[in-house]
N, C-alpha and C. Protein backbone atom coordinates (compact mmCIF):
# COMPACT_ATOMS: atom_id res chain seq x y z
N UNK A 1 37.30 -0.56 28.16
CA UNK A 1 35.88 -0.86 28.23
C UNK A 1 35.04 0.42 28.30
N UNK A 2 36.03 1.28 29.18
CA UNK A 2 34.58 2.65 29.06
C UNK A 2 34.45 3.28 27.66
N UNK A 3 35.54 3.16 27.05
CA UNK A 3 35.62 3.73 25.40
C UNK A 3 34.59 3.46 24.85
N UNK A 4 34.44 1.73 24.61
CA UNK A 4 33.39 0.79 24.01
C UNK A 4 32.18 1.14 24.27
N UNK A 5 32.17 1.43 26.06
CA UNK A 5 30.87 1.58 25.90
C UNK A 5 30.37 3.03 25.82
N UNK A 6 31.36 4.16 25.85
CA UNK A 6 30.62 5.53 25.19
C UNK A 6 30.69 5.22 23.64
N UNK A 7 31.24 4.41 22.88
CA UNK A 7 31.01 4.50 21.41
C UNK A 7 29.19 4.03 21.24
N UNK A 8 29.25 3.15 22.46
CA UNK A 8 27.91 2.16 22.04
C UNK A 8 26.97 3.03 22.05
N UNK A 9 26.94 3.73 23.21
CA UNK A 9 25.70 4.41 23.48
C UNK A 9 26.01 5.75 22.50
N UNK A 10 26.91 6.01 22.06
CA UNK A 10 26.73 7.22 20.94
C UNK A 10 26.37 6.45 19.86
N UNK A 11 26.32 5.25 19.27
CA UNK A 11 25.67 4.70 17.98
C UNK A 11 24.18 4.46 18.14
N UNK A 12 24.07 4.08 19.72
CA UNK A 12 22.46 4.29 19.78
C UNK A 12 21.82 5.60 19.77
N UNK A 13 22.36 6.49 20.39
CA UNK A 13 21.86 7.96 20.05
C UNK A 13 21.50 8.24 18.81
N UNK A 14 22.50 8.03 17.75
CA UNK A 14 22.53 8.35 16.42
C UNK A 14 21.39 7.79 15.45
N UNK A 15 21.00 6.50 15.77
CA UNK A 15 20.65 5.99 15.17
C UNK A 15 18.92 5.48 15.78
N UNK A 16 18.75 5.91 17.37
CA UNK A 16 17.68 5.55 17.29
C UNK A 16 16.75 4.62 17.60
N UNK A 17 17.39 3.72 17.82
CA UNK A 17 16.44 2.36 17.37
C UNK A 17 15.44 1.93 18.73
N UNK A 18 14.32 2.49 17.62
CA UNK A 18 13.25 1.54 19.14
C UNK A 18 12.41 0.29 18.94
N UNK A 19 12.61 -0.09 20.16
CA UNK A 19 12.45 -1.77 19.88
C UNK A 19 11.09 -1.62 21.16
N UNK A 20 10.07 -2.06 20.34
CA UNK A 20 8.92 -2.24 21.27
C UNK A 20 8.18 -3.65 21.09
N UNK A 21 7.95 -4.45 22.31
CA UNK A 21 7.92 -5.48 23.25
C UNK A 21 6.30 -5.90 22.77
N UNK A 22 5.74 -4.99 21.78
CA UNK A 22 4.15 -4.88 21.97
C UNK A 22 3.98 -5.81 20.85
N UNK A 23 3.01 -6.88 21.19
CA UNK A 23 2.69 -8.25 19.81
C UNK A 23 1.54 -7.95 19.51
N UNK A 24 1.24 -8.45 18.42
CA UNK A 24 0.35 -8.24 17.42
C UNK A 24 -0.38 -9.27 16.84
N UNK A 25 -1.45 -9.51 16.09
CA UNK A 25 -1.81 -10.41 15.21
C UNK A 25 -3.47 -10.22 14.96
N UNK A 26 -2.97 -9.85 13.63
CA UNK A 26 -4.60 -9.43 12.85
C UNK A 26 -4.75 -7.97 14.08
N UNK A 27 -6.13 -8.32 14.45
CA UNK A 27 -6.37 -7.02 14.86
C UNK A 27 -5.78 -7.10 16.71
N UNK A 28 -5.73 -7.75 16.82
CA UNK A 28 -5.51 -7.90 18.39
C UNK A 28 -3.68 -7.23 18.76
N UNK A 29 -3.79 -6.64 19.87
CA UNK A 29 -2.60 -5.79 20.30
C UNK A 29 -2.12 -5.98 21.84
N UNK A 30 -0.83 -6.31 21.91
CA UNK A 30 -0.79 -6.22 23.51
C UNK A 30 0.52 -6.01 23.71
N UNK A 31 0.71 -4.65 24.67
CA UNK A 31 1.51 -4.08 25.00
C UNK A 31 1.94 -4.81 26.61
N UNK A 32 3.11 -5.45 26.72
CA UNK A 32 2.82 -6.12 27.94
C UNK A 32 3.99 -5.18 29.18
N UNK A 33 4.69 -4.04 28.64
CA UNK A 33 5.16 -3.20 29.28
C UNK A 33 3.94 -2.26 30.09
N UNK A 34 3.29 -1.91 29.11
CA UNK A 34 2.46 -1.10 29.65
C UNK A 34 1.09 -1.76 30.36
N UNK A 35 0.95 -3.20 30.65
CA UNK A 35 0.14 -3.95 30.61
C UNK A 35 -1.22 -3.71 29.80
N UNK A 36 -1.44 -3.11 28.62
CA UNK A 36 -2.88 -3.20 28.14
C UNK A 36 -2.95 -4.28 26.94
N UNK A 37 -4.05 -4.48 26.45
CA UNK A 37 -4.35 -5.25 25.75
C UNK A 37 -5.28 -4.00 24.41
N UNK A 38 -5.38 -4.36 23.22
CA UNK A 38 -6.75 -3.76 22.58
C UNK A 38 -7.33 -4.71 21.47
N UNK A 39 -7.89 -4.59 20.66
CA UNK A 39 -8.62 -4.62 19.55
C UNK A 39 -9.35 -4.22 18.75
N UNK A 40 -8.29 -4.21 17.53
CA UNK A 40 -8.78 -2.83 16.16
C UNK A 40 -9.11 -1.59 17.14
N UNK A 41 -8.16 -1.39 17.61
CA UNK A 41 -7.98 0.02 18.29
C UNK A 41 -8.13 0.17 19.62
N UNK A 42 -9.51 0.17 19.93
CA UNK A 42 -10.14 -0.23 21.13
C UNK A 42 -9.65 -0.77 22.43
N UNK A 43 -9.61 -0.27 23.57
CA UNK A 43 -9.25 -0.99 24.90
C UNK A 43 -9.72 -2.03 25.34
N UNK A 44 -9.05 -3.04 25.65
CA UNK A 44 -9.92 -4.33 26.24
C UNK A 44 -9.61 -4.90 27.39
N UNK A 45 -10.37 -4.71 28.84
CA UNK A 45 -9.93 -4.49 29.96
C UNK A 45 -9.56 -6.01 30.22
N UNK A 46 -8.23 -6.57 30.57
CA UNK A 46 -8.03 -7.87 31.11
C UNK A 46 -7.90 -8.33 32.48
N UNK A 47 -8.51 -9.51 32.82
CA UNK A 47 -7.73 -10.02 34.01
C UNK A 47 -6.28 -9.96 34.12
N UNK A 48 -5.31 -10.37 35.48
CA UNK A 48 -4.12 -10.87 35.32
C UNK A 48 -3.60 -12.01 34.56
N UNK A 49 -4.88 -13.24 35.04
CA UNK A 49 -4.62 -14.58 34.31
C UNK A 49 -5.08 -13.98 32.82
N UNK A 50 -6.10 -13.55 32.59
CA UNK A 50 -6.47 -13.48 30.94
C UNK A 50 -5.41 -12.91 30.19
N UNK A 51 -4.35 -11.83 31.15
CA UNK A 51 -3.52 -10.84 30.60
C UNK A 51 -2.37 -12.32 30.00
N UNK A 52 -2.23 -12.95 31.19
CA UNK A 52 -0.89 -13.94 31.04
C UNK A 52 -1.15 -14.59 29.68
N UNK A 53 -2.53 -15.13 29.75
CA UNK A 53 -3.43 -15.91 28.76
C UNK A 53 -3.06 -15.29 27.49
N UNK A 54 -3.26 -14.39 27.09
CA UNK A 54 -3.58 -13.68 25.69
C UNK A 54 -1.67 -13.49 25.72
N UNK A 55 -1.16 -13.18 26.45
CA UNK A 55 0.22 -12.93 26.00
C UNK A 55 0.91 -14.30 25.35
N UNK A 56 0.48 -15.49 26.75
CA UNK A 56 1.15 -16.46 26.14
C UNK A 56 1.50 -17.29 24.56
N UNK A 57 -0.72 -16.97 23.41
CA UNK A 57 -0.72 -17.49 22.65
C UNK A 57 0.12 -15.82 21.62
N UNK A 58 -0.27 -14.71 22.28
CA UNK A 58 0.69 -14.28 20.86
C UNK A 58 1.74 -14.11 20.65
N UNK A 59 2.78 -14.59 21.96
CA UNK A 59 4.11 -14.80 21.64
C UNK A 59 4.58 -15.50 20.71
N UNK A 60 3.64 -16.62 20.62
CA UNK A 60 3.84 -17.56 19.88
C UNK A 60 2.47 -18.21 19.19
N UNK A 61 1.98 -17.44 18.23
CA UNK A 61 0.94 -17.26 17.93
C UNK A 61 0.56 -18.57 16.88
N UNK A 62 1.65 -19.20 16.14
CA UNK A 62 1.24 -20.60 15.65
C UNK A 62 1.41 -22.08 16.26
N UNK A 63 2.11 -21.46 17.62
CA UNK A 63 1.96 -22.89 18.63
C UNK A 63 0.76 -23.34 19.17
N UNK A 64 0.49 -24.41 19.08
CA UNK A 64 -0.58 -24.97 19.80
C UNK A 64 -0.57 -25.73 21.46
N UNK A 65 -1.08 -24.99 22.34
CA UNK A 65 -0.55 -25.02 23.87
C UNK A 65 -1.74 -25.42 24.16
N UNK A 66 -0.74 -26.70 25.20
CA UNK A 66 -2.10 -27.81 26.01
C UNK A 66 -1.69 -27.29 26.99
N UNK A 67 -3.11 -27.38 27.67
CA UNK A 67 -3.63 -27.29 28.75
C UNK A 67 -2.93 -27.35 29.80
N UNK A 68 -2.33 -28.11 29.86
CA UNK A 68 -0.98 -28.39 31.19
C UNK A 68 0.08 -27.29 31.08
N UNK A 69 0.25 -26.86 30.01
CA UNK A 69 0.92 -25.85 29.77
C UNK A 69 1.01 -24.28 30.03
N UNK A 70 -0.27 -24.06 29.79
CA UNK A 70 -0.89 -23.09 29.89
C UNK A 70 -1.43 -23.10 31.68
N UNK A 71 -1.57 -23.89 32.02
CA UNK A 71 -1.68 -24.02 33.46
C UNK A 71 -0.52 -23.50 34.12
N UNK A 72 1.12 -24.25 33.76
CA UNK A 72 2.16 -23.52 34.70
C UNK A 72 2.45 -21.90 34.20
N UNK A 73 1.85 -21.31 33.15
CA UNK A 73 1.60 -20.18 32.71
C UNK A 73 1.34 -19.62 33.89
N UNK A 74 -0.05 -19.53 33.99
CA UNK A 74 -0.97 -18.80 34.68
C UNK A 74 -1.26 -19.32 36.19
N UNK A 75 -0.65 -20.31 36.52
CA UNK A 75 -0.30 -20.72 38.39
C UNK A 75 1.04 -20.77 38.41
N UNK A 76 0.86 -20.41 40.01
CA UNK A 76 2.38 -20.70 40.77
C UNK A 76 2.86 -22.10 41.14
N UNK A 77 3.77 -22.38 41.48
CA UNK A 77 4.05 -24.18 41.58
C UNK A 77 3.17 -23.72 43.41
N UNK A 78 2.73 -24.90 43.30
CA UNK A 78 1.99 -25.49 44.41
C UNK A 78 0.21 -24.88 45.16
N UNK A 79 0.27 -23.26 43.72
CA UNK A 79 -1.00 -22.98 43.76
C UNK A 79 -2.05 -24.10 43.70
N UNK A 80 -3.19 -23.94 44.33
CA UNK A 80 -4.49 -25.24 43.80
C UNK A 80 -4.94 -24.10 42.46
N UNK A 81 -5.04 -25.65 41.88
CA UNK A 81 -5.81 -25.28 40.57
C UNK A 81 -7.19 -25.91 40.42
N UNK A 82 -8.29 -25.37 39.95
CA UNK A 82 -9.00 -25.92 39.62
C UNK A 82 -9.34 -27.15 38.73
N UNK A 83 -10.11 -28.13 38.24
CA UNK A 83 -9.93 -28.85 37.19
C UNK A 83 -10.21 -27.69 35.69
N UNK A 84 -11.04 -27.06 35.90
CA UNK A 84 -11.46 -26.46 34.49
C UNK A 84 -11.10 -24.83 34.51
N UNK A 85 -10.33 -24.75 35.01
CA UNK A 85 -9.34 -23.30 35.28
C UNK A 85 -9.22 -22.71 34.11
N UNK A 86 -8.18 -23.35 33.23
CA UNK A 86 -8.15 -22.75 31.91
C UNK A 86 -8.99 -22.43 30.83
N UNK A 87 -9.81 -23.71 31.20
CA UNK A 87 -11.06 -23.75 30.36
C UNK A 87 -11.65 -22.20 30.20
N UNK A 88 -12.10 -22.22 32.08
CA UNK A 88 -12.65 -20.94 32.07
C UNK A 88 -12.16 -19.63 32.08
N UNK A 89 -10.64 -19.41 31.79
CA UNK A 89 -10.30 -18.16 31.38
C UNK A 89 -9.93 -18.00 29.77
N UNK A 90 -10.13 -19.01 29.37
CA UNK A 90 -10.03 -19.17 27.87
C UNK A 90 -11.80 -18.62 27.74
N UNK A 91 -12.54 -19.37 28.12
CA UNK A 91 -13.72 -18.76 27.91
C UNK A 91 -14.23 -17.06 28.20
N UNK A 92 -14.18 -16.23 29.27
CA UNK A 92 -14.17 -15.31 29.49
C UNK A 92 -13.19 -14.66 28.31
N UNK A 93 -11.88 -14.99 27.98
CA UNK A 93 -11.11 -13.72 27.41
C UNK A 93 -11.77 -14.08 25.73
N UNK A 94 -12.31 -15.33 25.57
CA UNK A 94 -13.27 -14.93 24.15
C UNK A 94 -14.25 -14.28 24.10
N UNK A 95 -14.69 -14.08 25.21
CA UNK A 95 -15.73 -13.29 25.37
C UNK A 95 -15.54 -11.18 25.42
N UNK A 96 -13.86 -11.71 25.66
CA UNK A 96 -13.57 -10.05 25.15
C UNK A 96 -13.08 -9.68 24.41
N UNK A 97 -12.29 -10.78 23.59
CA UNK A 97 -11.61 -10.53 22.07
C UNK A 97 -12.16 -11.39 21.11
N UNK A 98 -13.21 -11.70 20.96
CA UNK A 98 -13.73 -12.87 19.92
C UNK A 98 -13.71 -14.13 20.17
N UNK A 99 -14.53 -14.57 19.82
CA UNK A 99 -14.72 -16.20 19.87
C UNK A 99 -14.00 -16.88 18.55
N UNK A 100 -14.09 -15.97 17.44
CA UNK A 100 -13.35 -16.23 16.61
C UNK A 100 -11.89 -16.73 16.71
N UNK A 101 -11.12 -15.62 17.90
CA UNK A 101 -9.39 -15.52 18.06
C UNK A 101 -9.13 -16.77 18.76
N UNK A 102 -9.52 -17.38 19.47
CA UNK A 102 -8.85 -18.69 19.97
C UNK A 102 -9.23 -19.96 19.72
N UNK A 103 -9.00 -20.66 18.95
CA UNK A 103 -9.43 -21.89 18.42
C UNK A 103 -9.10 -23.10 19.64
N UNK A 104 -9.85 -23.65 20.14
CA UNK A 104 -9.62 -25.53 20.90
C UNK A 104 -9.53 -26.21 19.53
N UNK A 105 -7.97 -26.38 20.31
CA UNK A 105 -7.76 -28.31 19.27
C UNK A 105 -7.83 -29.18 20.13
N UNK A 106 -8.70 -30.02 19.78
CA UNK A 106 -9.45 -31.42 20.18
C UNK A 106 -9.39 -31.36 22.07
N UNK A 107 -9.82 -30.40 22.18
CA UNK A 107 -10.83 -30.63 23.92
C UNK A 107 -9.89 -29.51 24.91
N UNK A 108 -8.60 -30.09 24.77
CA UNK A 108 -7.10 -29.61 26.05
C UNK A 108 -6.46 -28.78 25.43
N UNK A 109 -6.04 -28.12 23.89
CA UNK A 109 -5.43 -27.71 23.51
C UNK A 109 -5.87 -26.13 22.62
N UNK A 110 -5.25 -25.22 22.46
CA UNK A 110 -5.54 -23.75 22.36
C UNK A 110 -4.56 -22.92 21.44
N UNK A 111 -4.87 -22.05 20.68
CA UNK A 111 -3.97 -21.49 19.77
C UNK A 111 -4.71 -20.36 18.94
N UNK A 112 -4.00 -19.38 18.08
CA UNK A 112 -4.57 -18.16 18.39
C UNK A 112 -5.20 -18.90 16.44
N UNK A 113 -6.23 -18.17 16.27
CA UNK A 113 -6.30 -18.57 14.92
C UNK A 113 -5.77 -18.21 13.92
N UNK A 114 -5.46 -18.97 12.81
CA UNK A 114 -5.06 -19.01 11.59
C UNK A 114 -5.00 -17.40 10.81
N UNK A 115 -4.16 -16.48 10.48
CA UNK A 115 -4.44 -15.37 9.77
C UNK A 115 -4.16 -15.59 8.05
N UNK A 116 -5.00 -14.51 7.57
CA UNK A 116 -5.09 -15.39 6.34
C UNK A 116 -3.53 -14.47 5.52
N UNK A 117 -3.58 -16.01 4.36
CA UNK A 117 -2.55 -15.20 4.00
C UNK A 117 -1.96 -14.02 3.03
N UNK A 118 -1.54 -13.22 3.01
CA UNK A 118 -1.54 -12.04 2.06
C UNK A 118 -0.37 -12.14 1.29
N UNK A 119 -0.71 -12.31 -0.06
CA UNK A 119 0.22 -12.16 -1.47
C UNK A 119 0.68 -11.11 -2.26
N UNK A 120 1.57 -10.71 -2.20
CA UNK A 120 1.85 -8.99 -2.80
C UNK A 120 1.90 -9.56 -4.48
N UNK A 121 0.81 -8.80 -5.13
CA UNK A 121 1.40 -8.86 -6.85
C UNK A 121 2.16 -7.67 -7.46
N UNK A 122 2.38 -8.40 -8.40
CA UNK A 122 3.73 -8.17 -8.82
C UNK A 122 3.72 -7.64 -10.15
């Protein structure tokens, strides 16, 4: 086993490979090691919940996450929650990355918007 694992770590030496944790989409950026957030370059100072918020939809940036969902996100089990909790950190973090970036589907539900799509010619 120690063989294996000095071969391993000499193939990673060699070769390099860095793997960074930081998501993306269109212009929006979030490094969640380093906890920042930006856009088209720019710093964009977050809450904790807004931080959780914005990570959750670009992990998974074509899921559409209800409300209940996004709630055990951003509370602890047996925290009180407000009724319109999410509401209002969905509101505030459009207010720092666009109103454009987070689309409501039909009242409870949230998702990052649609990017358009790009065709390489040929």
């Amino acid at each position: 086993m120690g063989q294996l694992s000095m071969r391993i770590q000499t193939w990673l030496r060699r070769h390099r490979i860095d793997w960074s944790p930081v998501c993306t989409h269109g212009l929006l950026e979030l490094d969640p090691v380093a906890r920042n957030a930006s856009k088209n370059g720019g710093g964009v100072h977050l809450s904790s919940r807004e931080f959780t918020l914005l990570q959750a939809l670009l992990e998974e940036p074509n899921r559409v996450f209800s409300r209940a969902e996004l709630e055990q996100r951003l509370y602890k089990r047996g925290e009180a929650i407000r009724s319109k909790a999410v509401e209002v950190h969905v509101h505030y973090l459009r207010r720092k990355v666009g109103n454009d970036e987070i689309i409501t589907i039909r009242g409870n539900s949230y998702r990052l918007r649609m990017l358009a799509w790009k065709s390489s010619s040929v």
